[in-house]
Protein backbone atom coordinates (compact mmCIF):
# COMPACT_ATOMS: atom_id res chain seq x y z
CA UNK A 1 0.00 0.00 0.00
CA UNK A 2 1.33 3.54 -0.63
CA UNK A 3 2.05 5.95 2.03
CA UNK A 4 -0.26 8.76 2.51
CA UNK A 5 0.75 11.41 4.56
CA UNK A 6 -2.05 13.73 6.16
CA UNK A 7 -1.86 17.83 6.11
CA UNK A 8 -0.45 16.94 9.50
CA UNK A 9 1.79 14.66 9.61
CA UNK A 10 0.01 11.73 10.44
CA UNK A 11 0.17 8.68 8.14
CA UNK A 12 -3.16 8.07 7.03
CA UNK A 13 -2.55 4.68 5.58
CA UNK A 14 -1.07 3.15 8.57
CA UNK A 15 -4.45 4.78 10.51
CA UNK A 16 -7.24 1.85 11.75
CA UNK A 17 -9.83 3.75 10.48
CA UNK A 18 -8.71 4.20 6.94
CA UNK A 19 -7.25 0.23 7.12
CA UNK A 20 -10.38 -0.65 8.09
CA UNK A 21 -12.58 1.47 5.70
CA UNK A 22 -10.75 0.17 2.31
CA UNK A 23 -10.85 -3.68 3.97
CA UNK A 24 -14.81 -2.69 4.42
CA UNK A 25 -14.27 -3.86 7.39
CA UNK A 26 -17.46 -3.11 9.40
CA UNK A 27 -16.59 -4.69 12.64
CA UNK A 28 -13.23 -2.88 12.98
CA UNK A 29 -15.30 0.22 12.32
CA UNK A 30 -17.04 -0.89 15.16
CA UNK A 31 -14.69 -1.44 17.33
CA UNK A 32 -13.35 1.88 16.32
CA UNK A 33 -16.91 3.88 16.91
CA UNK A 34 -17.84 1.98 20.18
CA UNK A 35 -14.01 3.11 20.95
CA UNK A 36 -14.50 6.59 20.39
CA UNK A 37 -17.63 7.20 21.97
CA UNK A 38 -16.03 5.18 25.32
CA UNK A 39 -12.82 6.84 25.14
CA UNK A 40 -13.40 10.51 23.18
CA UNK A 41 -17.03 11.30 24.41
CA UNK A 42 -18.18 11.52 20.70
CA UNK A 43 -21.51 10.10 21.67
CA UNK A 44 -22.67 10.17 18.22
CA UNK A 45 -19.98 8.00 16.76
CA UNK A 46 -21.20 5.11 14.03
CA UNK A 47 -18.91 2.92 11.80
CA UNK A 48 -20.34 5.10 9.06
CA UNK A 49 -18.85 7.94 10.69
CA UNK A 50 -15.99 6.28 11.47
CA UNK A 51 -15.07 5.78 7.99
CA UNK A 52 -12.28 7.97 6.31
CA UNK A 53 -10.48 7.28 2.72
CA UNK A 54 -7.63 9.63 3.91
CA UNK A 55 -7.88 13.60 4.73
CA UNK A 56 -6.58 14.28 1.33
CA UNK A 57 -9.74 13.51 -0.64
CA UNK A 58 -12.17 15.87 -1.29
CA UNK A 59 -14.59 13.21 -2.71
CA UNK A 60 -14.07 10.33 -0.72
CA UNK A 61 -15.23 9.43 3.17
CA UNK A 62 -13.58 11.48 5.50
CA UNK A 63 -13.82 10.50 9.35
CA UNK A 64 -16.05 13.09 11.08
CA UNK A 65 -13.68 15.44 12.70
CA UNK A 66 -12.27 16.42 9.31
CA UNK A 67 -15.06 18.79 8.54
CA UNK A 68 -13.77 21.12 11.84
CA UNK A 69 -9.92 20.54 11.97
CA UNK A 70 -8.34 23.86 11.39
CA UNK A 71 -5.30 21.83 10.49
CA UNK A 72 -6.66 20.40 7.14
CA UNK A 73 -8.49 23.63 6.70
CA UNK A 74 -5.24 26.26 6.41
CA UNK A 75 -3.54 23.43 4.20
CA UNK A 76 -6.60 23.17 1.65
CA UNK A 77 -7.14 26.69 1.62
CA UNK A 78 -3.15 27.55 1.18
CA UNK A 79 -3.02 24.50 -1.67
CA UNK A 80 -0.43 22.85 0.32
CA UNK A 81 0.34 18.84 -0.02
CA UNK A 82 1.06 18.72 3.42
CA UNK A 83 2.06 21.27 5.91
CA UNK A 84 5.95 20.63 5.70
CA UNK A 85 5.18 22.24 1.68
CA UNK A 86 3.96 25.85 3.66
CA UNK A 87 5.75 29.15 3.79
CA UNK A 88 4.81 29.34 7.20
CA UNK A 89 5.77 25.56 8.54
CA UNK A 90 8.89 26.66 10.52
CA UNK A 91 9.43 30.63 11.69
CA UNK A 92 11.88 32.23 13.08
CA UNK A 93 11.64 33.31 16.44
CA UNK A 94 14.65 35.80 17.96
CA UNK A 95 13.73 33.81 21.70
CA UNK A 96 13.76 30.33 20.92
CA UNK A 97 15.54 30.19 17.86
CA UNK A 98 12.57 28.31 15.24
CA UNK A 99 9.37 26.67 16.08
CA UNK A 100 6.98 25.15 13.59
CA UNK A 101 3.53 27.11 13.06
CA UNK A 102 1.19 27.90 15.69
CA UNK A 103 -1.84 25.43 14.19
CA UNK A 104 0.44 22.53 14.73
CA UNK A 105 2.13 23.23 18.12
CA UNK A 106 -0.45 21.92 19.93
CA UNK A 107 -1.33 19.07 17.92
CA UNK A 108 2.23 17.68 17.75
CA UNK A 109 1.81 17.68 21.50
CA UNK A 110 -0.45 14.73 21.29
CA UNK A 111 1.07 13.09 18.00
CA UNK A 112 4.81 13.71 18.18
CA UNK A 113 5.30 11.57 15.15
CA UNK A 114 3.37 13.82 13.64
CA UNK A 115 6.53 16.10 13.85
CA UNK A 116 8.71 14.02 12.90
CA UNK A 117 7.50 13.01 9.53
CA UNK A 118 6.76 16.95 8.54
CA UNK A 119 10.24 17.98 9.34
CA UNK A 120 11.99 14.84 7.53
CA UNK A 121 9.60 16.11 4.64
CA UNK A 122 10.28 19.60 4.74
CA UNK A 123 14.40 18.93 5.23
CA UNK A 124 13.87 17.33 1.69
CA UNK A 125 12.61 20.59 0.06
């Protein structure tokens, strides 16, 4: 399977929900929904909405929170293949020397890899 790497970092096609939504696999999307309404309070979590062909697409299933992250938002509005292709991915600050864009700091507190695989892309550019 190819690698697909979300606006943020994340690899979508190493993500159980996307695995599970190109097996079809209903009962993993289950598990997944039952999962996310225990564990992230989304009470309103189904394996329909569990479904996601990647955060990329912009005709496929996306899983639900794609509709409000601000992440994938800036990227799709700035036309950006992921966020390590952005002007603004790393600034320069004169205090702490450079720090990656204020959307993301937060986020890459709860998915460090996330980080990781933005700045190996963006040392290739």
């Amino acid at each position: 399977m190819e690698r697909i790497v979300a606006y943020c970092g994340l690899i979508c096609s190493d993500c159980d929900a996307y695995v599970a939504t190109q097996a079809n696999d209903l009962q993993a999307l289950e598990r997944l929904a039952q999962q996310a309404r225990e564990e992230f309070g989304v009470e309103d979590a189904t394996p329909e909405t569990t479904m996601c062909d990647g955060c990329l697409t912009d005709t496929g299933r996306q899983i639900g929170y794609c509709a409000t992250c601000e992440i994938r938002a800036c990227a799709v509005e700035r036309g950006v293949i992921n966020c390590a292709h952005c002007a603004d991915y790393v600034r320069e600050s004169y205090v702490c020397g450079s720090r990656v864009c204020e959307n993301l700091e937060g986020f890459f507190g709860q998915a460090p890899e996330a980080r990781t695989v933005l700045d190996e892309i963006h040392r290739t550019l």
